[in-house]
Structures are given as structure tokens and as C-alpha cells.
Protein backbone atom coordinates (compact mmCIF):
# COMPACT_ATOMS: atom_id res chain seq x y z
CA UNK A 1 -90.61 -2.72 65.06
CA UNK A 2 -92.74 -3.20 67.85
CA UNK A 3 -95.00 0.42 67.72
CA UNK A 4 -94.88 3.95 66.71
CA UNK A 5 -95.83 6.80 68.88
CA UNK A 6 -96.16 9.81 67.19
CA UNK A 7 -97.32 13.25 68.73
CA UNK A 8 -100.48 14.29 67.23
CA UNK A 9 -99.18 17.73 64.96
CA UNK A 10 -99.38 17.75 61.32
CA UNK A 11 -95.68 17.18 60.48
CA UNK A 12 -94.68 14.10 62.89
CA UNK A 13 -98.29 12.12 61.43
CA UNK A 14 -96.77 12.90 57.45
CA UNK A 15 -93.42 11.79 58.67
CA UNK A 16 -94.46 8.81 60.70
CA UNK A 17 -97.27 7.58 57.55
CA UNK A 18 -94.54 6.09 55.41
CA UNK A 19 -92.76 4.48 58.47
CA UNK A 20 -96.06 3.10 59.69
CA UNK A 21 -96.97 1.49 56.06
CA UNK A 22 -93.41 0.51 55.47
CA UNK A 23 -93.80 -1.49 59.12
CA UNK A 24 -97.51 -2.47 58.80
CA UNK A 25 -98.38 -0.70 61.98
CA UNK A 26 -100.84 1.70 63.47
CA UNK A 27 -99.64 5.02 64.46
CA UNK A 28 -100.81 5.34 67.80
CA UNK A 29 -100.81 9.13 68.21
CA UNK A 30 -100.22 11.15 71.85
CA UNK A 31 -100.41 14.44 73.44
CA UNK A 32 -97.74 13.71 75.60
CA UNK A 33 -95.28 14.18 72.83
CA UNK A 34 -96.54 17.01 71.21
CA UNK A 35 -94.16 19.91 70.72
CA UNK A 36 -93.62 22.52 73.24
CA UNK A 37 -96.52 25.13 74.17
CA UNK A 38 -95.38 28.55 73.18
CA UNK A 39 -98.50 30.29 74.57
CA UNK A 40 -98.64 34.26 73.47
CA UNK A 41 -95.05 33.28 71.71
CA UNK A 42 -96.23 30.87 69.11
CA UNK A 43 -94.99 32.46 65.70
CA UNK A 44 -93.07 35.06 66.72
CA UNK A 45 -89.09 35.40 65.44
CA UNK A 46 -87.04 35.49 68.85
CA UNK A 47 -86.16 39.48 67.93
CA UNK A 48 -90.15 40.00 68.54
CA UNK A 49 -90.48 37.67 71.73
CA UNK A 50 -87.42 39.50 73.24
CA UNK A 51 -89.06 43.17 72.29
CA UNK A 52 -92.44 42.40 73.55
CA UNK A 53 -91.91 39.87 76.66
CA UNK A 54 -88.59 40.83 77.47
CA UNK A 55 -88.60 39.92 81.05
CA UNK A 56 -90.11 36.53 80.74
CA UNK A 57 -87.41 35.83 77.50
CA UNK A 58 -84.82 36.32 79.41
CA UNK A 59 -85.96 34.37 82.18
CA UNK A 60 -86.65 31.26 79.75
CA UNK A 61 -83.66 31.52 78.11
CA UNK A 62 -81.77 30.98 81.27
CA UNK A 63 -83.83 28.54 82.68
CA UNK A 64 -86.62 26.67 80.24
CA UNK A 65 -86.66 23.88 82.57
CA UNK A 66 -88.63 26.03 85.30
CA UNK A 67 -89.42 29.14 83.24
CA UNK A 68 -92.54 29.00 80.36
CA UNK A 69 -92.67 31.06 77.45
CA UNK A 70 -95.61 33.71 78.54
CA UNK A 71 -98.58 31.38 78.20
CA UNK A 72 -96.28 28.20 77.67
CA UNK A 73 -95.22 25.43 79.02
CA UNK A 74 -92.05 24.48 80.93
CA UNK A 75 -89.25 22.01 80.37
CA UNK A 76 -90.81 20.14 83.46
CA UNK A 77 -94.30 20.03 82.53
CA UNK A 78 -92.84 18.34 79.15
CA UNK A 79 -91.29 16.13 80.70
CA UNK A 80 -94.11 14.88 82.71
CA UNK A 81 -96.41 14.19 80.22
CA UNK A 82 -93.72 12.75 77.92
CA UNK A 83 -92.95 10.53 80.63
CA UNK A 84 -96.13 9.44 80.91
CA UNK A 85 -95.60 7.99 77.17
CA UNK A 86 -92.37 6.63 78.29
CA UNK A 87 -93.93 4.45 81.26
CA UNK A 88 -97.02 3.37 78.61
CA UNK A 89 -94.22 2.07 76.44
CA UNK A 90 -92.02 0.41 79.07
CA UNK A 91 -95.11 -1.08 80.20
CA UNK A 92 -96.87 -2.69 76.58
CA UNK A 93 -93.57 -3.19 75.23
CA UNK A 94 -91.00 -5.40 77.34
CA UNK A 95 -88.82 -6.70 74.17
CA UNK A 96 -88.47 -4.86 70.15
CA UNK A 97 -88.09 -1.55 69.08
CA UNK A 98 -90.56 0.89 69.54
CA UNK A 99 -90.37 4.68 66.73
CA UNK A 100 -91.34 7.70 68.64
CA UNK A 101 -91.89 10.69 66.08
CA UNK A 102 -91.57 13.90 67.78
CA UNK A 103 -90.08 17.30 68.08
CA UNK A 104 -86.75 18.53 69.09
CA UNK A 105 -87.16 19.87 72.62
CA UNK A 106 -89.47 17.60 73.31
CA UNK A 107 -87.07 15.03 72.57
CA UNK A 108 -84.23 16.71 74.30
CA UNK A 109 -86.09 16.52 77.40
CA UNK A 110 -86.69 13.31 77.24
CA UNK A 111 -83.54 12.13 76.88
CA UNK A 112 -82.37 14.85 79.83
CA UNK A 113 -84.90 12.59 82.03
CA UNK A 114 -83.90 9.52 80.92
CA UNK A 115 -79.93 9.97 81.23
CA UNK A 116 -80.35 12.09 84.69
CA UNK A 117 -79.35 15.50 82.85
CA UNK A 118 -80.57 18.56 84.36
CA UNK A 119 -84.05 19.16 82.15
CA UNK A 120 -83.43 23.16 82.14
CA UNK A 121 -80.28 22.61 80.51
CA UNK A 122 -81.62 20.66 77.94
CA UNK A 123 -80.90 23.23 74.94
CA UNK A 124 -77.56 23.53 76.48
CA UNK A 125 -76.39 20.30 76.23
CA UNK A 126 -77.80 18.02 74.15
CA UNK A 127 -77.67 19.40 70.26
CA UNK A 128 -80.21 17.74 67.67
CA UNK A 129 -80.85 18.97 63.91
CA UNK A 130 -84.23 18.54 62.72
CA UNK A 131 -85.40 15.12 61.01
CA UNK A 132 -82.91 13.20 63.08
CA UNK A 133 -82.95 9.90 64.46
CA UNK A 134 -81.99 9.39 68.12
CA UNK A 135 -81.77 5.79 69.69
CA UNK A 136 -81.80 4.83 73.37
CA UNK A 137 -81.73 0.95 74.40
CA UNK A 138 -83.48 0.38 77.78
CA UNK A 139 -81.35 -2.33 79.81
CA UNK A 140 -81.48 -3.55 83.19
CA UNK A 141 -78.89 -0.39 84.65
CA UNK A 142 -80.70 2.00 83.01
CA UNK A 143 -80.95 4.16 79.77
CA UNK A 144 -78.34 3.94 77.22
CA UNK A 145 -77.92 6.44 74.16
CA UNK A 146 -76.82 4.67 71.39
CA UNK A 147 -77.22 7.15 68.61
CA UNK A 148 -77.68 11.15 69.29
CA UNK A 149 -79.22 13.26 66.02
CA UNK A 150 -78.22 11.00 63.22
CA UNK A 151 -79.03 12.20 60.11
CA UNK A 152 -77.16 9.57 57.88
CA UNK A 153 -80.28 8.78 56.11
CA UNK A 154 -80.85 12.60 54.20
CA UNK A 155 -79.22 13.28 51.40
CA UNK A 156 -75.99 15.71 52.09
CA UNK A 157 -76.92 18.32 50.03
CA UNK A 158 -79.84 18.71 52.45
CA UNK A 159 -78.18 17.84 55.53
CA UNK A 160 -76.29 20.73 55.17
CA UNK A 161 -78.80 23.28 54.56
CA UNK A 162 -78.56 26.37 56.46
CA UNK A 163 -81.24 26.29 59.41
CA UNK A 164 -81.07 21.99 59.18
């Protein structure tokens, strides 16, 4: 492993500190991977969100890519600044594999940029359980996905928790 990227939130850093030792790197932490804004939403149960900010729920829900949660940010503005990671990384790193430790829409929309997929419909279809591992190769034509939410490395009895 070449580097680790990890956005700066408390659970990504204690997930990415035993990769990092087991690899003898630095964690080189970054906004532009952080999880998505919620704004006035952060906390709230959806049941709440849809009571008290109907309108702009409903909006989101059909569109995240172009509609923020009241306060938040949008699927685009993710993707821009996880992008921005994405260039830093194509540009230090030509050859080797490089860990990014994120979040799961964060990482959805990443992957929506990098395989041309509309970014609003990133909830819609691309499907990721928490604490899984995702792997893209970047080749001369292009992105490829190699492995989408793998989760081969939990044990089963928590793999198949309810809400995992």
C-alpha cells in the first residue's frame, strides 16, 4: 500500500489506525472525504426530518444530487471536493494501492463520478453496507470497479446484523 486517506471524523481515524500501523504509514487525513453535511438535519430519525422540513425532505429524497438537506450539502458539492482528493491521489500516486477510509454516500458518489453514473441517483443505484470495502483499479480507459461493498472480512454473525 502506497497511502491512506482518511476523512477527518472520529470513526474513519479509529478504523484507519490499525490499517495505518499494520502498513507503516501515515494517515493523511482530508476534508474532502468527510461524510455528508446534514445542516439543521444532523441527528434527527428520518420520521422527524420529514415532520419538521417536509418540503425540503421530499425534495432531497428525490433528488440528493441537486437538493441539500436544509443547511446541508448536496450530492454535487460532495463530489467536488471528493474529487479534489481523487485528482491529489492520481497525481502523487501513479503505480500501488492507495486505502481511502470514508463514509457511505460519500463513497457512493464517488464512485457515481468515477463510473459516469448520474450523482443524484447515487442512493438509488449503487447499494453499500457499512464497514465495507470497495475497490476501483484506475487504467488507461478509465475507472474499473473491481469489488462493490465487500464485507468478506467481518465475521457473519455481524455481517448480518439488522441495520449492517
Amino acid at each position: 500500500m502506497q497511502g491512506v486517506f482518511v476523512s477527518p471524523m472520529k470513526r474513519t481515524i479509529a478504523t484507519a489506525k490499525y490499517l495505518c500501523e499494520a502498513a507503516g504509514l501515515e494517515m493523511q487525513l482530508r476534508d474532502g472525504i468527510k461524510e455528508i453535511a446534514y445542516g439543521k438535519w444532523e441527528g434527527m430519525l428520518p420520521e422527524a426530518v420529514n415532520r419538521d422540513f417536509h418540503d425540503e425532505y421530499i425534495r432531497w429524497l428525490s433528488d440528493p444530487g441537486w437538493n441539500a438537506p436544509t443547511g446541508g450539502e448536496t450530492g454535487i458539492e460532495i463530489a467536488r471536493r471528493s474529487v479534489q482528493v481523487l485528482r491529489e491521489i492520481e497525481q502523487n500516486y501513479d503505480s500501488g494501492n492507495v486505502l481511502i477510509v470514508s463514509h457511505k454516500a460519500t463513497i457512493r458518489i464517488m464512485l457515481c463520478f468515477l463510473l459516469g453514473i448520474d450523482i443524484g441517483r447515487f442512493r438509488d443505484r449503487i447499494g453499500m453496507a457499512v464497514a465495507s470495502v470497495t475497490a476501483v483499479e484506475f487504467r488507461e480507459h478509465g475507472p474499473l470497479l473491481h469489488k462493490l461493498g465487500d464485507r468478506s472480512h467481518i465475521r457473519e454473525e455481524l455481517r448480518n446484523r439488522p441495520g449492517n
